[in-house]
Protein backbone atom coordinates (compact mmCIF):
# COMPACT_ATOMS: atom_id res chain seq x y z
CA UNK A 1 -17.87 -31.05 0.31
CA UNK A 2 -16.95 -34.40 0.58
CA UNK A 3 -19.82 -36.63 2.78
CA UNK A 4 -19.50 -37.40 5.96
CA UNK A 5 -21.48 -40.65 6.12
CA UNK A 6 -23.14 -39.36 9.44
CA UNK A 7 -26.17 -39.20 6.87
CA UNK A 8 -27.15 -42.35 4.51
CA UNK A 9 -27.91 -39.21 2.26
CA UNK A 10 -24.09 -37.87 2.48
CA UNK A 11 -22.00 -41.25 2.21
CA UNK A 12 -18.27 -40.68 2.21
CA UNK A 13 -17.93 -41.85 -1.43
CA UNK A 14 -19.74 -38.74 -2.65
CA UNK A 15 -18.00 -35.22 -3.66
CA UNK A 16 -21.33 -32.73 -3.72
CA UNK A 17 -20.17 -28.97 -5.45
CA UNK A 18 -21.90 -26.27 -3.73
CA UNK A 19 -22.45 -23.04 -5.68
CA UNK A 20 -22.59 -20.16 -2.97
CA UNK A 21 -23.49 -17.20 -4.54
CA UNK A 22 -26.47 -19.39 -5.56
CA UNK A 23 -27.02 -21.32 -2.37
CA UNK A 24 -27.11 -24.73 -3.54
CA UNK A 25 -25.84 -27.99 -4.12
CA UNK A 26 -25.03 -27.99 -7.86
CA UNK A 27 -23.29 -31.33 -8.87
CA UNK A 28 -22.68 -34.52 -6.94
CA UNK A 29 -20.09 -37.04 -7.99
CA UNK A 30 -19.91 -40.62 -7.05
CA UNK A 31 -16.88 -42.37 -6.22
CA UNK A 32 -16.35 -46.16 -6.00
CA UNK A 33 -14.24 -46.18 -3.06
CA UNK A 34 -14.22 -43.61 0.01
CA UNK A 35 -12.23 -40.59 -0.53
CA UNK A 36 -9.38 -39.53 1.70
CA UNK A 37 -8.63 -36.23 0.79
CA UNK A 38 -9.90 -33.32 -1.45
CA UNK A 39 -8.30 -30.08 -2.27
CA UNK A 40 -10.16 -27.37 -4.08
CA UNK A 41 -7.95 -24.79 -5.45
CA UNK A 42 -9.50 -22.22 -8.07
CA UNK A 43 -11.22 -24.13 -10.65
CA UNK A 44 -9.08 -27.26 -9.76
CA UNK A 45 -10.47 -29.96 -7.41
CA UNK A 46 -7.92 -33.07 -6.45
CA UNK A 47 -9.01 -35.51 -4.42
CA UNK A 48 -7.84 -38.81 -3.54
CA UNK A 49 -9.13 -42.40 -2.44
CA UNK A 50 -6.47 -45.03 -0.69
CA UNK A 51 -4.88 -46.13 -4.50
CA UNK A 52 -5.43 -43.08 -6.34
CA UNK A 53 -4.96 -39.26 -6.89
CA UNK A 54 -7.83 -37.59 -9.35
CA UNK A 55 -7.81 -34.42 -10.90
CA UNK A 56 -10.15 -32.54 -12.07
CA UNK A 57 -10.68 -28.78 -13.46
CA UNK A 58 -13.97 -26.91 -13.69
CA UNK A 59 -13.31 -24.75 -16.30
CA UNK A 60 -12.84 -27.77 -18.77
CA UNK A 61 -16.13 -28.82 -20.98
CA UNK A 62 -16.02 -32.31 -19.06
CA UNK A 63 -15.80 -30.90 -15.33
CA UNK A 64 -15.95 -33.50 -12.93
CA UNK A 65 -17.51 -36.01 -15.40
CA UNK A 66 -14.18 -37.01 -16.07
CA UNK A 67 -10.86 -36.63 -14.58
CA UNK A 68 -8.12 -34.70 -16.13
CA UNK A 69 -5.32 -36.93 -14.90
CA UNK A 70 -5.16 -40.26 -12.21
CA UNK A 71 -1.99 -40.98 -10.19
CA UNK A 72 -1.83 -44.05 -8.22
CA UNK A 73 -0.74 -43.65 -4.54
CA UNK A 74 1.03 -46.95 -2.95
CA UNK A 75 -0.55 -46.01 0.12
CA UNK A 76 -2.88 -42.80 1.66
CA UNK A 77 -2.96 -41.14 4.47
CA UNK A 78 -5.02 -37.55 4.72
CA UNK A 79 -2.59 -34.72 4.50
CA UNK A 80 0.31 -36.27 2.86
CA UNK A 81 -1.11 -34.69 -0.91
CA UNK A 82 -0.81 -30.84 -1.45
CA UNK A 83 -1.30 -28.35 -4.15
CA UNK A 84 1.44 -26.41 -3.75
CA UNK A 85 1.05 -23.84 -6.60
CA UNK A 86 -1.66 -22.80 -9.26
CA UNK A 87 -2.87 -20.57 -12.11
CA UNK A 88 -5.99 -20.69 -14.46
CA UNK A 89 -3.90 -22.71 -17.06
CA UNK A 90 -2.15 -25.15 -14.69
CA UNK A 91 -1.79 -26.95 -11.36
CA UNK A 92 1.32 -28.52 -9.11
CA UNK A 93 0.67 -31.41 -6.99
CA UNK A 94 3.06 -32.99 -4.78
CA UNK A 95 2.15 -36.46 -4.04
CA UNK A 96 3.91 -39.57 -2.29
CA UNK A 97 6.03 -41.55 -4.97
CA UNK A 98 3.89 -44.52 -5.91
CA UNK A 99 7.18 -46.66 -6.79
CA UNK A 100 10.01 -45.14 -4.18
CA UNK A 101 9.06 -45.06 -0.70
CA UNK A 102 10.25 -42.25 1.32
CA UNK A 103 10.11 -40.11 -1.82
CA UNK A 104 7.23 -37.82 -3.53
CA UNK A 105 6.22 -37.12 -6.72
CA UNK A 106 6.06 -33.20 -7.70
CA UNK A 107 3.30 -33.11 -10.37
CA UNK A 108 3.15 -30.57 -12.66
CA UNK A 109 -0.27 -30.36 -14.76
CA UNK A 110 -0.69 -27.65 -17.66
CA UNK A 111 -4.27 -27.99 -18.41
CA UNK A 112 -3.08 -27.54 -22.64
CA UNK A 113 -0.66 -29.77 -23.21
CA UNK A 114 0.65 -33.29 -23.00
CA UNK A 115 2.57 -35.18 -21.99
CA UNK A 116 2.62 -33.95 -18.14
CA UNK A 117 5.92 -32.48 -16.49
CA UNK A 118 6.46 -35.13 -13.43
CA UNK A 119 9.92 -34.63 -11.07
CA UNK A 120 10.73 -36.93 -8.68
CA UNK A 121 12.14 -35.18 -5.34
CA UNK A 122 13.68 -36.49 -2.07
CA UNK A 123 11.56 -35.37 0.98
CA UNK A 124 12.42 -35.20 4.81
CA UNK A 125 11.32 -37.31 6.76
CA UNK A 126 10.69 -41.31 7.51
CA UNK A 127 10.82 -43.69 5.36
CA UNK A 128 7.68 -45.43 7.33
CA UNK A 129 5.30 -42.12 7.20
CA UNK A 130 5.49 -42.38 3.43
């Protein structure tokens, strides 16, 4: 859940993990800017702020203490990030192109090795919504 901010208690900077099968919040993570968007797919949480895509898996020893990988973003907008395609051992992210505008970044991140498998593709659409 990402805060609303309705509640000085839930500010919008904050990601808080809830655990349902045990009822309860179990982690919260600070952010220093408010965040945009947030995809949780599996064990894999993305989530962005207006500069920056952050991604984070569960199943790793380090969780959300730190990020698996950063991406910067040259400008946000909710909805414009997707995971479009994941397993336990990997996740694909398609992202707006930080350096071309009208273009996105598809992301491919194996949770093993490095360096990452990145593709630039052309998408439809306005150069102006990107």
């Amino acid at each position: 859940m990402v805060g609303s901010g309705a509640n000085p208690n839930y500010p919008t900077t904050s990601l808080f993990l809830w655990d349902d099968k045990e009822k309860e919040m179990v982690a919260e993570v600070e952010f220093s800017k408010q965040i945009t968007d947030l995809k949780v797919v599996g064990e894999w949480v993305v989530l962005t702020d207006d500069k920056t895509c952050f991604v984070f898996n569960l199943s790793l020893e380090q969780g959300m203490e730190q990020s698996l990988e950063q991406f910067p973003l040259r400008k946000f907008r909710p909805g414009l990030m997707d995971a479009v395609s994941h397993t336990d051992g990997a996740i694909t992210l398609l992202i707006p192109d930080f350096d071309s505008v009208g273009h996105a970044r598809l992301i491919h991140i194996p949770i093993d090795s490095k360096p990452m498998q990145t593709k630039v593709i052309d998408v439809f659409g306005k150069k102006e919504d990107f």
